[in-house]
PDB file of N, CA and C in Angstrom:
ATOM      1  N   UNK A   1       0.833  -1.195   0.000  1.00  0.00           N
ATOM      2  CA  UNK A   1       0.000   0.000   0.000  1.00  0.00           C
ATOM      3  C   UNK A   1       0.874   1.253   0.000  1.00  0.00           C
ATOM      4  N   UNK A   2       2.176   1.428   1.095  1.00  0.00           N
ATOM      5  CA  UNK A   2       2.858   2.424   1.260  1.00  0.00           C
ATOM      6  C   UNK A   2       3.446   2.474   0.023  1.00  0.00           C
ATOM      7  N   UNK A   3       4.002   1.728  -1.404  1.00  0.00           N
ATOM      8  CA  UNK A   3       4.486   1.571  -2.748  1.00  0.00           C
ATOM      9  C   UNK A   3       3.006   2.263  -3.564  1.00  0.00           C
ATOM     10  N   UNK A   4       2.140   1.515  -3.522  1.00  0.00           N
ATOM     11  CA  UNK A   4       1.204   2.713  -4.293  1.00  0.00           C
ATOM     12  C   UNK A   4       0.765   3.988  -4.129  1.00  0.00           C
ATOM     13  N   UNK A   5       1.089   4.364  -2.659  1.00  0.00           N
ATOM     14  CA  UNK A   5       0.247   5.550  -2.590  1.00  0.00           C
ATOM     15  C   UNK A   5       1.841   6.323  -2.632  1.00  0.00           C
ATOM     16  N   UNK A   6       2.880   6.085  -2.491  1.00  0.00           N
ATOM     17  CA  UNK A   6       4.102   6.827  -3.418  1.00  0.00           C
ATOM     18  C   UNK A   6       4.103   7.251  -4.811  1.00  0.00           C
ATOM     19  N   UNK A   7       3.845   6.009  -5.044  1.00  0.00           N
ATOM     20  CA  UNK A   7       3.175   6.144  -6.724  1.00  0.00           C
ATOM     21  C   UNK A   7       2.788   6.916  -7.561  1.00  0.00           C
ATOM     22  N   UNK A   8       1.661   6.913  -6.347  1.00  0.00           N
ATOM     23  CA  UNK A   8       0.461   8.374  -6.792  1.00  0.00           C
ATOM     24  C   UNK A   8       0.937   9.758  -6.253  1.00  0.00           C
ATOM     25  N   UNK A   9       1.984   9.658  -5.349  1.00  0.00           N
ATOM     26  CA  UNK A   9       2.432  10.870  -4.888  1.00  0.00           C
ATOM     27  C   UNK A   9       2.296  11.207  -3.437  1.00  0.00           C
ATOM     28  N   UNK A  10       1.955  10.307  -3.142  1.00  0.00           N
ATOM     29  CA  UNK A  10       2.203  10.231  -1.433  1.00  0.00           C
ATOM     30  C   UNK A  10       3.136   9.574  -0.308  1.00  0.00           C
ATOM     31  N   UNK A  11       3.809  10.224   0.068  1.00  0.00           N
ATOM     32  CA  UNK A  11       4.819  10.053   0.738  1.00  0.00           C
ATOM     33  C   UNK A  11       4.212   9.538   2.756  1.00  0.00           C
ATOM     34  N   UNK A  12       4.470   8.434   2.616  1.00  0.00           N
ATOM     35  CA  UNK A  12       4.098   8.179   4.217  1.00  0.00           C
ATOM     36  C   UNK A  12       5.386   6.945   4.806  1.00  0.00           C
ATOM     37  N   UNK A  13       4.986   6.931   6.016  1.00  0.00           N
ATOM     38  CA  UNK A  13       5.403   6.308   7.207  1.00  0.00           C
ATOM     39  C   UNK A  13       4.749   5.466   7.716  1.00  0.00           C
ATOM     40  N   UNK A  14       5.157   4.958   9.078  1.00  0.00           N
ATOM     41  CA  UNK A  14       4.615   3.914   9.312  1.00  0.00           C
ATOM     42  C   UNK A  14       5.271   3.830  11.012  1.00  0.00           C
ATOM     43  N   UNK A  15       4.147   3.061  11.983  1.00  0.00           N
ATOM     44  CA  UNK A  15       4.971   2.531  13.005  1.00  0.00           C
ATOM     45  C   UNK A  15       3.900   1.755  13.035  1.00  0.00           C
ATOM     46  N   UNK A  16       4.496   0.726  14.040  1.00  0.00           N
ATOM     47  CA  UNK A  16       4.070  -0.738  13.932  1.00  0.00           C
ATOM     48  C   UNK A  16       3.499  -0.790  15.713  1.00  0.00           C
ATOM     49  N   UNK A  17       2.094  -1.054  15.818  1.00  0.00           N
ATOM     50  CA  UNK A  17       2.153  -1.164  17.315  1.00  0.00           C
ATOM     51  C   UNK A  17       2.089  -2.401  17.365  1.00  0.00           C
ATOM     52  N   UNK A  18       2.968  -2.820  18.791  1.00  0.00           N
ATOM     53  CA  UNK A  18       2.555  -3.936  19.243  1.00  0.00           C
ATOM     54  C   UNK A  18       2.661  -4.385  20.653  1.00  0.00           C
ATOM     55  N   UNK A  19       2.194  -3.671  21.801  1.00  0.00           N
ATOM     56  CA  UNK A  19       1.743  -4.039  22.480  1.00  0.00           C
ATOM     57  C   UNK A  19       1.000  -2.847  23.175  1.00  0.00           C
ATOM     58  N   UNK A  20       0.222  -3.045  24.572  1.00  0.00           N
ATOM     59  CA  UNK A  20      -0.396  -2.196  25.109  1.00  0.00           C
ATOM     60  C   UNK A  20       0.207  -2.355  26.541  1.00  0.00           C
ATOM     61  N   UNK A  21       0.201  -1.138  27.027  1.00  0.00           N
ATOM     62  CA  UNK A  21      -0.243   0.303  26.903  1.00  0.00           C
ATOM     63  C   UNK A  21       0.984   0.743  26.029  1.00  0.00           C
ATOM     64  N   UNK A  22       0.028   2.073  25.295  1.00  0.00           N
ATOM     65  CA  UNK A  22       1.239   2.907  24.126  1.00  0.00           C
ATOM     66  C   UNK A  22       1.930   3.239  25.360  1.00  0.00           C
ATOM     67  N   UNK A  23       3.518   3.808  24.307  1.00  0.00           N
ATOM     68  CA  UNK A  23       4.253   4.247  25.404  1.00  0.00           C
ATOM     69  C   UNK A  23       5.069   5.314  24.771  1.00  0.00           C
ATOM     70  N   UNK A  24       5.767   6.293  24.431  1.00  0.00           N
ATOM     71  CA  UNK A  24       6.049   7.477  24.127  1.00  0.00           C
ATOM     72  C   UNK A  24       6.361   7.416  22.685  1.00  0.00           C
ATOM     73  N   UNK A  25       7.623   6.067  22.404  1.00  0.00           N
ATOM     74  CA  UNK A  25       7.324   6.354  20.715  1.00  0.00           C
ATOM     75  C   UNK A  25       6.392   6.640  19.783  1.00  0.00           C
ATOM     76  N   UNK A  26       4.511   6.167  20.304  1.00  0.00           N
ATOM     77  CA  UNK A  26       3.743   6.810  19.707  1.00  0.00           C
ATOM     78  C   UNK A  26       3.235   7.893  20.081  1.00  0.00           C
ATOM     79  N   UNK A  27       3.540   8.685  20.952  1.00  0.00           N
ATOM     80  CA  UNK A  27       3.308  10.293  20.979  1.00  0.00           C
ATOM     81  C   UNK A  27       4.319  10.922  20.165  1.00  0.00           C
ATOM     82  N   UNK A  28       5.617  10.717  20.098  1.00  0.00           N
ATOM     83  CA  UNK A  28       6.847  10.851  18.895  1.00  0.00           C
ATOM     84  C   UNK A  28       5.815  11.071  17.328  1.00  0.00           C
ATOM     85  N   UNK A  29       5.595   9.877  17.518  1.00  0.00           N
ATOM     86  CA  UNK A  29       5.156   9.708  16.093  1.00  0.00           C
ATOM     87  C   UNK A  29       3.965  10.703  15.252  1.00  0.00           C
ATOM     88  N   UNK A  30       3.298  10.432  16.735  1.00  0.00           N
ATOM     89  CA  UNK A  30       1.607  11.450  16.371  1.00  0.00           C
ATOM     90  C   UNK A  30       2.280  13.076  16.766  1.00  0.00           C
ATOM     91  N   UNK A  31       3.253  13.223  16.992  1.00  0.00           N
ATOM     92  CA  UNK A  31       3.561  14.679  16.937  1.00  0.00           C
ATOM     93  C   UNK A  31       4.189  15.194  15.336  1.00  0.00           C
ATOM     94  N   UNK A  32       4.815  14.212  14.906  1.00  0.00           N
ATOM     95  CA  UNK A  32       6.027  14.392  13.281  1.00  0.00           C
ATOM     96  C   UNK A  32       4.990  14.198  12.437  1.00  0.00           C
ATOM     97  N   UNK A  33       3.438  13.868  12.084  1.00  0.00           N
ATOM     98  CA  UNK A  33       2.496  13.849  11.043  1.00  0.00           C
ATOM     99  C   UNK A  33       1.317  14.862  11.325  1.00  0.00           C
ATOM    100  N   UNK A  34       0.819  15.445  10.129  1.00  0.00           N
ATOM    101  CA  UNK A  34      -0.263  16.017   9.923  1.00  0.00           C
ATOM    102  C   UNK A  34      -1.440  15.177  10.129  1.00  0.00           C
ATOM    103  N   UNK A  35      -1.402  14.098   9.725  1.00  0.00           N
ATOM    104  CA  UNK A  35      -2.242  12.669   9.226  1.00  0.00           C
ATOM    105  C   UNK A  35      -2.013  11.563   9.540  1.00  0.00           C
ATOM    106  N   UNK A  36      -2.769  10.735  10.834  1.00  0.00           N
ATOM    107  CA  UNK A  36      -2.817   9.487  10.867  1.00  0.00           C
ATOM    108  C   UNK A  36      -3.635   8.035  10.528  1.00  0.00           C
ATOM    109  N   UNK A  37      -3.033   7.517   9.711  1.00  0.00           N
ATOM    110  CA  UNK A  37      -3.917   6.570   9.010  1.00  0.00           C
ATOM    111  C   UNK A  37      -3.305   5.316   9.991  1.00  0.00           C
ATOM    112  N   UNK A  38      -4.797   4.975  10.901  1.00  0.00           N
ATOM    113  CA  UNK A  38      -4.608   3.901  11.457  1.00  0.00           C
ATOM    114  C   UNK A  38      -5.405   2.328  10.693  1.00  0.00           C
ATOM    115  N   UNK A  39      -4.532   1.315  10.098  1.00  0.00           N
ATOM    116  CA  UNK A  39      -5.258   0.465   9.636  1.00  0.00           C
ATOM    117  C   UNK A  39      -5.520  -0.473  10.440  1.00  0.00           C
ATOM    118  N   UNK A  40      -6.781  -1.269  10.151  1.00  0.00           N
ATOM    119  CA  UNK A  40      -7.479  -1.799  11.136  1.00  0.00           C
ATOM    120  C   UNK A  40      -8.305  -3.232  10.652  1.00  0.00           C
ATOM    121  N   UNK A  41      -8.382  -3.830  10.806  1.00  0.00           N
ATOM    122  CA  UNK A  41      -9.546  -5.807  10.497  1.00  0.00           C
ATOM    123  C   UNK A  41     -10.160  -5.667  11.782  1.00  0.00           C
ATOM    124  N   UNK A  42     -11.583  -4.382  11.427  1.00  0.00           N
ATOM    125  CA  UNK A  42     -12.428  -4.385  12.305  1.00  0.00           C
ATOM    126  C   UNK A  42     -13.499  -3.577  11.799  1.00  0.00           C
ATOM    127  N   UNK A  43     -14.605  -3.295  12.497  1.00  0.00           N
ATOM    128  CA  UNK A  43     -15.634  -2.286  12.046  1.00  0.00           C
ATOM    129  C   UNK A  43     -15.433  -1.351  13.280  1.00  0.00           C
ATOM    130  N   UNK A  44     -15.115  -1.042  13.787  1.00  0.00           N
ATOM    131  CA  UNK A  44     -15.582   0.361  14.572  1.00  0.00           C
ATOM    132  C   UNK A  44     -13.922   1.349  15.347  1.00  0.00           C
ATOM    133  N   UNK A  45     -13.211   0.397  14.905  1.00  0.00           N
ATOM    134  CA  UNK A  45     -11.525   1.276  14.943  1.00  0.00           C
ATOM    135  C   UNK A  45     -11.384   1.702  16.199  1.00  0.00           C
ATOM    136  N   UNK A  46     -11.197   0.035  16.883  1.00  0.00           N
ATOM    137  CA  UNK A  46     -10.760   0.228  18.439  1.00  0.00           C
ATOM    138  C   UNK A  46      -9.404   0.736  18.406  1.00  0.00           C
ATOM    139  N   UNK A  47      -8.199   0.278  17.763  1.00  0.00           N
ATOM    140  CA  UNK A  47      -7.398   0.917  17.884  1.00  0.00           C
ATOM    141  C   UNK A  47      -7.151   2.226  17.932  1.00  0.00           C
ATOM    142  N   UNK A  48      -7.717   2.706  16.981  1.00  0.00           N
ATOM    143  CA  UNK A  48      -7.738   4.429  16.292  1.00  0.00           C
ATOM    144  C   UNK A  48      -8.353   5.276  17.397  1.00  0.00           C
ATOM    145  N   UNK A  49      -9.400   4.622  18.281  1.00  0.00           N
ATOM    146  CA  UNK A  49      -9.959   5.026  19.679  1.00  0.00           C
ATOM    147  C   UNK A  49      -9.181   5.611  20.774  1.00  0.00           C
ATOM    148  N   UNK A  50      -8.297   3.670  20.956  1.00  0.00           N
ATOM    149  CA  UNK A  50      -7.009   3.518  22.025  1.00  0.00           C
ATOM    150  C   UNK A  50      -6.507   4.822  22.047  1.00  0.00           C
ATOM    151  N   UNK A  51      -5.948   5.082  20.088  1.00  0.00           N
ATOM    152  CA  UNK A  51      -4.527   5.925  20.228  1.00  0.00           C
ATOM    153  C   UNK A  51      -5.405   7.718  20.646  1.00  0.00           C
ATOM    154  N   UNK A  52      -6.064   7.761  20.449  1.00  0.00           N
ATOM    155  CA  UNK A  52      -7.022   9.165  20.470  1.00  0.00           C
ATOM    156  C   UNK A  52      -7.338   9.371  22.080  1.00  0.00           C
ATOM    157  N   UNK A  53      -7.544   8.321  23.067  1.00  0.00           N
ATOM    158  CA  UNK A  53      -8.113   8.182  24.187  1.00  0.00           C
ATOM    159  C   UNK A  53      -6.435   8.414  24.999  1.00  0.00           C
ATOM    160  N   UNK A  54      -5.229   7.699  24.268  1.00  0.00           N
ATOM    161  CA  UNK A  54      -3.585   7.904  24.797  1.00  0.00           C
ATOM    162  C   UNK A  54      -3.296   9.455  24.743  1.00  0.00           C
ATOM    163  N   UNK A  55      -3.367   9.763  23.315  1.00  0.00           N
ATOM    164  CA  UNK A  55      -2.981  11.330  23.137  1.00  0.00           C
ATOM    165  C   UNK A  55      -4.289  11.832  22.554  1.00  0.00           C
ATOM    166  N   UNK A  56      -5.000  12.742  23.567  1.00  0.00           N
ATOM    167  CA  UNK A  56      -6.299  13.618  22.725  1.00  0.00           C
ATOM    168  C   UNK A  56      -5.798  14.962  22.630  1.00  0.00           C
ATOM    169  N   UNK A  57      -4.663  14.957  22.171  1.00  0.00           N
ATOM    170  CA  UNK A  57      -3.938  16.082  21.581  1.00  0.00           C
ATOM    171  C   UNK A  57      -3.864  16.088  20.014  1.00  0.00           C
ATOM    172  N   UNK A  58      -3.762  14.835  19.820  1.00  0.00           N
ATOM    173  CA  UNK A  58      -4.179  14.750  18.654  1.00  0.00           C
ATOM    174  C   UNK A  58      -5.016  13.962  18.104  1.00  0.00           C
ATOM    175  N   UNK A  59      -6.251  13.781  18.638  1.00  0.00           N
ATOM    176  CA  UNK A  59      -7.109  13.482  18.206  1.00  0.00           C
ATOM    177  C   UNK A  59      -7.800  13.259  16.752  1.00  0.00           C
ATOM    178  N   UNK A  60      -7.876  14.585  16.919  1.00  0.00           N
ATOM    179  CA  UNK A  60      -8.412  15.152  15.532  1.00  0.00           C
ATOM    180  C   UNK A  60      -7.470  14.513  14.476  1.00  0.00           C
ATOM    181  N   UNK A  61      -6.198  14.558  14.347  1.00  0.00           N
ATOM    182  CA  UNK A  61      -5.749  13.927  13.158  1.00  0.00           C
ATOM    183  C   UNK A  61      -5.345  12.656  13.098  1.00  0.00           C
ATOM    184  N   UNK A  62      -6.021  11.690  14.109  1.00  0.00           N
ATOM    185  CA  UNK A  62      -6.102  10.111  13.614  1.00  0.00           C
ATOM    186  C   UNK A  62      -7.375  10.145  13.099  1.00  0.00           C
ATOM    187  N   UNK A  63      -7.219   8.824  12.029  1.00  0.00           N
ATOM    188  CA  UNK A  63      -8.175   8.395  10.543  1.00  0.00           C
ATOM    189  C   UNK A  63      -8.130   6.869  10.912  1.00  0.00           C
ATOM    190  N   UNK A  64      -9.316   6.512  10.731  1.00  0.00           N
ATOM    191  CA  UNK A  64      -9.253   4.869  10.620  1.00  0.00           C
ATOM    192  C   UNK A  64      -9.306   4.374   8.970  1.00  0.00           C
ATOM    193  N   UNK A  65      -8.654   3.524   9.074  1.00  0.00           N
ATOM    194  CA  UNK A  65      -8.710   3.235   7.405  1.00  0.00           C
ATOM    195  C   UNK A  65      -9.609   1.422   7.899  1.00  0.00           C
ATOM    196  N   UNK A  66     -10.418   1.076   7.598  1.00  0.00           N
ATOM    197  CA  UNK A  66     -11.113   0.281   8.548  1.00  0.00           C
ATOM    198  C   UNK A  66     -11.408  -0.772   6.740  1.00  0.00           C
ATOM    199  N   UNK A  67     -11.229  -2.241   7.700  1.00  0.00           N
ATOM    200  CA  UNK A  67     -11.619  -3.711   6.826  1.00  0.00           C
ATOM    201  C   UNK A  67     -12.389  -4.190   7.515  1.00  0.00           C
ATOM    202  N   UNK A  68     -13.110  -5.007   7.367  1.00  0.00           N
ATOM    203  CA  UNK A  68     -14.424  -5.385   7.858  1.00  0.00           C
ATOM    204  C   UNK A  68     -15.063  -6.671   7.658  1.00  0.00           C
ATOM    205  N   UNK A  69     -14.830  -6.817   5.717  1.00  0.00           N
ATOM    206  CA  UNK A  69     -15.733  -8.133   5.421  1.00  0.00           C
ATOM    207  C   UNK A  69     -15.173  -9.296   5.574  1.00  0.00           C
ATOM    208  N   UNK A  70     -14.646  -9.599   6.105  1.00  0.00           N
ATOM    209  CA  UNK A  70     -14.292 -11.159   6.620  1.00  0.00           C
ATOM    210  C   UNK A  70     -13.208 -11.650   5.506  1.00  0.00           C
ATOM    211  N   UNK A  71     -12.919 -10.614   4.623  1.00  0.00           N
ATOM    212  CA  UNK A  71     -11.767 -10.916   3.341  1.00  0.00           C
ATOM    213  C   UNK A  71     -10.462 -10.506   4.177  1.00  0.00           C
ATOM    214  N   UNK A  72      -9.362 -11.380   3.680  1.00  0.00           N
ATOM    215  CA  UNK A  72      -7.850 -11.021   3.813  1.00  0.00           C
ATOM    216  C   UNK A  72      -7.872  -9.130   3.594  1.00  0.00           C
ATOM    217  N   UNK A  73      -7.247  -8.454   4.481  1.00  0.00           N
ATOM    218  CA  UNK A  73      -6.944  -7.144   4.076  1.00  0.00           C
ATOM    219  C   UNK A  73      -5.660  -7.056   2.888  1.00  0.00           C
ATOM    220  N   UNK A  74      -6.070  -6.203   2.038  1.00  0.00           N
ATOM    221  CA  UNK A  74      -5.240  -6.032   0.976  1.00  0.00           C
ATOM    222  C   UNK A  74      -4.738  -4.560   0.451  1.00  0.00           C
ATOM    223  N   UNK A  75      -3.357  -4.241   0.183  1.00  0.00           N
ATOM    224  CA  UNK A  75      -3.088  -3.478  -0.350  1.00  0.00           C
ATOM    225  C   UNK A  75      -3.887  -1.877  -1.088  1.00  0.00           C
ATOM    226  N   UNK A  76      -4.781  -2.536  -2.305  1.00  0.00           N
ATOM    227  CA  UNK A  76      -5.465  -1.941  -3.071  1.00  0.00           C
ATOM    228  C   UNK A  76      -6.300  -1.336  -2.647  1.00  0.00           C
ATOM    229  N   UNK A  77      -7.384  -1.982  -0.998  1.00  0.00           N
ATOM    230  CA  UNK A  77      -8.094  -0.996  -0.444  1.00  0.00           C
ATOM    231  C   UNK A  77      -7.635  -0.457   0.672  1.00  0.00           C
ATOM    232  N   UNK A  78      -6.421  -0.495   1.145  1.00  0.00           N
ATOM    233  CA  UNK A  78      -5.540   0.008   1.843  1.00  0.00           C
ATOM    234  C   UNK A  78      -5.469   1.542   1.128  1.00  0.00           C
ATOM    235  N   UNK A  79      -4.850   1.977   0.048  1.00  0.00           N
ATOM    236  CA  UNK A  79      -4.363   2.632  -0.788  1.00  0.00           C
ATOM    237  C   UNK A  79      -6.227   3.399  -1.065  1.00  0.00           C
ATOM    238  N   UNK A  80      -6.672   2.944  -1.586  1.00  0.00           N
ATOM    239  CA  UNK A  80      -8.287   3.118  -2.039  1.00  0.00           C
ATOM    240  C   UNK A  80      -8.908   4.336  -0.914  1.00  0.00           C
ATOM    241  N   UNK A  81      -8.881   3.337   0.337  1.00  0.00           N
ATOM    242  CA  UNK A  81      -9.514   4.347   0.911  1.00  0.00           C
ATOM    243  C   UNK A  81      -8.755   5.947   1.804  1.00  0.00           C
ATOM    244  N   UNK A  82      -7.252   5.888   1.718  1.00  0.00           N
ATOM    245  CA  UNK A  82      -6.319   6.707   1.861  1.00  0.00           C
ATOM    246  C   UNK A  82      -6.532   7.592   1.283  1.00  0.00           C
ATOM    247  N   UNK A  83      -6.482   7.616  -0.467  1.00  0.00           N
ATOM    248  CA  UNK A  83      -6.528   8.444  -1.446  1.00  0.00           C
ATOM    249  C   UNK A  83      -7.842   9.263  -1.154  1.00  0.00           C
ATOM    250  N   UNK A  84      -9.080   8.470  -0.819  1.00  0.00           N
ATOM    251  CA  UNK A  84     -10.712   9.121  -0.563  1.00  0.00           C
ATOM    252  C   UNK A  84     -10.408   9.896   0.267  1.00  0.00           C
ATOM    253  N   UNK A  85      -9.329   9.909   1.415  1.00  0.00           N
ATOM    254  CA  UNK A  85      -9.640  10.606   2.372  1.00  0.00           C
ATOM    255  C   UNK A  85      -8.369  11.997   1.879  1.00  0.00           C
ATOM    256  N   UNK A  86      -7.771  11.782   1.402  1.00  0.00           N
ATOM    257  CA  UNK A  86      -7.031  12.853   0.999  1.00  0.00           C
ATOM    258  C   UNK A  86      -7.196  13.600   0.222  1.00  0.00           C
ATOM    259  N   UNK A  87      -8.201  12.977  -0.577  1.00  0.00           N
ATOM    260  CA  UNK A  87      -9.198  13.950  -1.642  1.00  0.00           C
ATOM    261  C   UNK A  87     -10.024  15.257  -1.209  1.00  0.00           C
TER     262      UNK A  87
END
């Protein structure tokens, strides 16, 4: 996904969570972006919640990029729904 949406002209990043409770590298992180695209294999973007409920400083600029139908998450609507929101 991060290869196509270069592609098209978007330049992003990435951090990888993996465990709980966050702990400062993601306040680091949510301070160095305008835009956070949290991806998610869920319907209602508990994570994207978590990180908003950790830092509600920045609230406002986490995005859930959210999968849902019981399909493998893939690339293409990774990228798909990024672009919608940057539109």
């Amino acid at each position: 996904a991060r290869d196509a949406l270069a592609g098209s002209g978007l330049k992003t990043s990435y951090l990888r969570l993996r465990a709980l409770p966050l702990n400062g590298d993601v306040q680091k992180f949510l301070q160095s972006y305008d835009r956070i695209y949290v991806v998610e294999q869920n319907q209602q973007g508990q994570m994207a919640n978590l990180i908003r409920m950790h830092a509600p400083a920045f609230a406002l600029k986490v995005k859930s990029v959210l999968h849902y139908d019981g399909m493998p998450l893939d690339a293409q609507e990774v990228s798909r729904q990024i672009k919608e929101m940057e539109s």
